[in-house]
C-alpha atoms as a PDB file:
ATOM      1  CA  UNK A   1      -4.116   0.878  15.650  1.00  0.00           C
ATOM      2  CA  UNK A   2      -2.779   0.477  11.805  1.00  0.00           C
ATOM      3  CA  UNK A   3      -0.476  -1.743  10.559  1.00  0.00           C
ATOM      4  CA  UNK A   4       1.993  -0.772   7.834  1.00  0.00           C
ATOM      5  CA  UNK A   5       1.175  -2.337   4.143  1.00  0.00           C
ATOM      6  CA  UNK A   6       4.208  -3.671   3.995  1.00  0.00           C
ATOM      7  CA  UNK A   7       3.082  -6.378   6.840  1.00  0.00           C
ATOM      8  CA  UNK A   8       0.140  -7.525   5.172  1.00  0.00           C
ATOM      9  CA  UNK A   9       0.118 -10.890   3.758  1.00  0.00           C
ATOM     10  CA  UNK A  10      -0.156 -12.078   0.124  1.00  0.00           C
ATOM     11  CA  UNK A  11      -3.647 -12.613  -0.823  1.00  0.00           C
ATOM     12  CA  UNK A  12      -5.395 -10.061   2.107  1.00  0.00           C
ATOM     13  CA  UNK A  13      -6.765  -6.924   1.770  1.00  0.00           C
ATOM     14  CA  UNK A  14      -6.378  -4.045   3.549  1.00  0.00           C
ATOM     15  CA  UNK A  15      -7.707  -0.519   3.700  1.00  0.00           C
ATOM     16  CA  UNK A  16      -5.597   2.963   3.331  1.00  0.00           C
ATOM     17  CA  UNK A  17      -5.456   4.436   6.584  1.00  0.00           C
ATOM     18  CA  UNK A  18      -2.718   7.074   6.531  1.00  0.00           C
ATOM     19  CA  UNK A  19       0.463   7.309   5.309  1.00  0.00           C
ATOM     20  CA  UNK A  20       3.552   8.704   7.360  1.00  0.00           C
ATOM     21  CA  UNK A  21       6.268   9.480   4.222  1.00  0.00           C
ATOM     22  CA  UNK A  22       7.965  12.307   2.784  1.00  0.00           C
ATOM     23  CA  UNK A  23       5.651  14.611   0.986  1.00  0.00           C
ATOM     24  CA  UNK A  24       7.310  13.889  -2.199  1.00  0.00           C
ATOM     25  CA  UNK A  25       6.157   9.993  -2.244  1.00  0.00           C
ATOM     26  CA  UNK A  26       2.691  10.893  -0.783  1.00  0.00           C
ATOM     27  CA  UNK A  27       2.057  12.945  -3.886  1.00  0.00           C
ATOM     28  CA  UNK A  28       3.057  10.380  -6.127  1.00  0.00           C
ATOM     29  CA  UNK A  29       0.763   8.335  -4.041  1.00  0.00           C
ATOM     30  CA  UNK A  30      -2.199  10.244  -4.880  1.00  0.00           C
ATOM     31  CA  UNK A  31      -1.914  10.734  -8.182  1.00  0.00           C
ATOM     32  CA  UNK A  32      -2.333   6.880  -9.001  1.00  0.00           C
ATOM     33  CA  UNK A  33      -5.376   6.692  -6.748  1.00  0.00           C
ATOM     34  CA  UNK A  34      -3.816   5.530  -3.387  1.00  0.00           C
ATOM     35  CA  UNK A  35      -6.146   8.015  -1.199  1.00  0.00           C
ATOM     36  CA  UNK A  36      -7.143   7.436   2.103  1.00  0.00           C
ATOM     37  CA  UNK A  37     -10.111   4.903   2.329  1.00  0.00           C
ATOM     38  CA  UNK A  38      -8.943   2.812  -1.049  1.00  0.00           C
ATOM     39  CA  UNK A  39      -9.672  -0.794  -0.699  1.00  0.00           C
ATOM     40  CA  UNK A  40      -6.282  -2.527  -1.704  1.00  0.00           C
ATOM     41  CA  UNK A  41      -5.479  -6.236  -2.767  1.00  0.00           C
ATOM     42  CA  UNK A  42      -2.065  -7.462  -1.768  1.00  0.00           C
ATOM     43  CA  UNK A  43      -1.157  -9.533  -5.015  1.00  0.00           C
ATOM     44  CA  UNK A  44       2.477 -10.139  -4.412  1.00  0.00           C
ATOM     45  CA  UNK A  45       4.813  -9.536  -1.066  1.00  0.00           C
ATOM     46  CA  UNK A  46       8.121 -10.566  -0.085  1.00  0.00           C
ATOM     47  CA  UNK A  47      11.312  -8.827   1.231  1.00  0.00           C
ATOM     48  CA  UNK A  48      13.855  -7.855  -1.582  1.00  0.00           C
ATOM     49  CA  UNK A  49      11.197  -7.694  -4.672  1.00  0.00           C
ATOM     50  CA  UNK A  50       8.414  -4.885  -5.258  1.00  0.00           C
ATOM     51  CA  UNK A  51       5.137  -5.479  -3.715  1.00  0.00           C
ATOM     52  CA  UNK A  52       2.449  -5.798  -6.407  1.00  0.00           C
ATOM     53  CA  UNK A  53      -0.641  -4.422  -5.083  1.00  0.00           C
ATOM     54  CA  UNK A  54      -4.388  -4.210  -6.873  1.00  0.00           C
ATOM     55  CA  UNK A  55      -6.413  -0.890  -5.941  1.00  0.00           C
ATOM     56  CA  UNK A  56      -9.635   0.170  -8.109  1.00  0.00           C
ATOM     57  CA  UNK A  57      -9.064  -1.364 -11.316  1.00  0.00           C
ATOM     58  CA  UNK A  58      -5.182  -0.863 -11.615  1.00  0.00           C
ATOM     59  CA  UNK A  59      -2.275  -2.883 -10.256  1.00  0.00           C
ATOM     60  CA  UNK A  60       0.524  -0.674  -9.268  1.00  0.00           C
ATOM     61  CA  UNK A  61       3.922  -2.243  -8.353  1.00  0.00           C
ATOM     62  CA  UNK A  62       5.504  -0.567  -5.343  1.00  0.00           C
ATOM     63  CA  UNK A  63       8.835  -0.532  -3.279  1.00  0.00           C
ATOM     64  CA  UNK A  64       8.445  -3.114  -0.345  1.00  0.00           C
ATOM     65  CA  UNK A  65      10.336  -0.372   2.138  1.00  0.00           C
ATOM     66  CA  UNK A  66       8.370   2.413   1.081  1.00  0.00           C
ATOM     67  CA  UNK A  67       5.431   0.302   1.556  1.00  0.00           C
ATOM     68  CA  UNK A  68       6.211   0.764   5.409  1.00  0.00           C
ATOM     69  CA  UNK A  69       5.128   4.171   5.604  1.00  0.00           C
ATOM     70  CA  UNK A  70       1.536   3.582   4.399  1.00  0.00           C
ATOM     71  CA  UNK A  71      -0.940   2.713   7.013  1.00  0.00           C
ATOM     72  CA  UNK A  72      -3.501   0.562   6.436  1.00  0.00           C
ATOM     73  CA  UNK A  73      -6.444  -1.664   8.337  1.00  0.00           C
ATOM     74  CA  UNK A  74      -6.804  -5.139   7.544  1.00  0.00           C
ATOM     75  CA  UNK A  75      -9.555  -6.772   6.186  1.00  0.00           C
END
């Protein structure tokens, strides 16, 4: 069973699972790299500021709700 990214903790990793979203936000999802198997870095997560997250060589800032409907797999 997957988590959702949002639970992760600042400083683990985690890897992409699946996401459960609106098509919409999975698209934008893929087109900065965020596919299915990515190795992320959770650099920054709290409730009421975006979650900063490291994947490849890029680090993407992202809403900490929508960050609920990615699954991932901790590390």
């Amino acid at each position: 069973m997957y988590t959702s990214m949002r639970d992760v903790k600042q400083g683990q990793q985690c890897v992409i699972r699946e996401y459960r979203c609106e098509p919409r936000f999975m698209s934008r999802l893929l087109a900065q790299g965020l596919t299915p198997g990515t190795r992320v870095s959770i650099k920054q997560s709290g409730r009421g500021t975006p979650m900063l997250i490291q994947a490849r060589e890029a680090t993407l800032a992202m809403n900490y709700e929508e960050a609920g409907d990615i699954k991932v797999e901790v590390l």
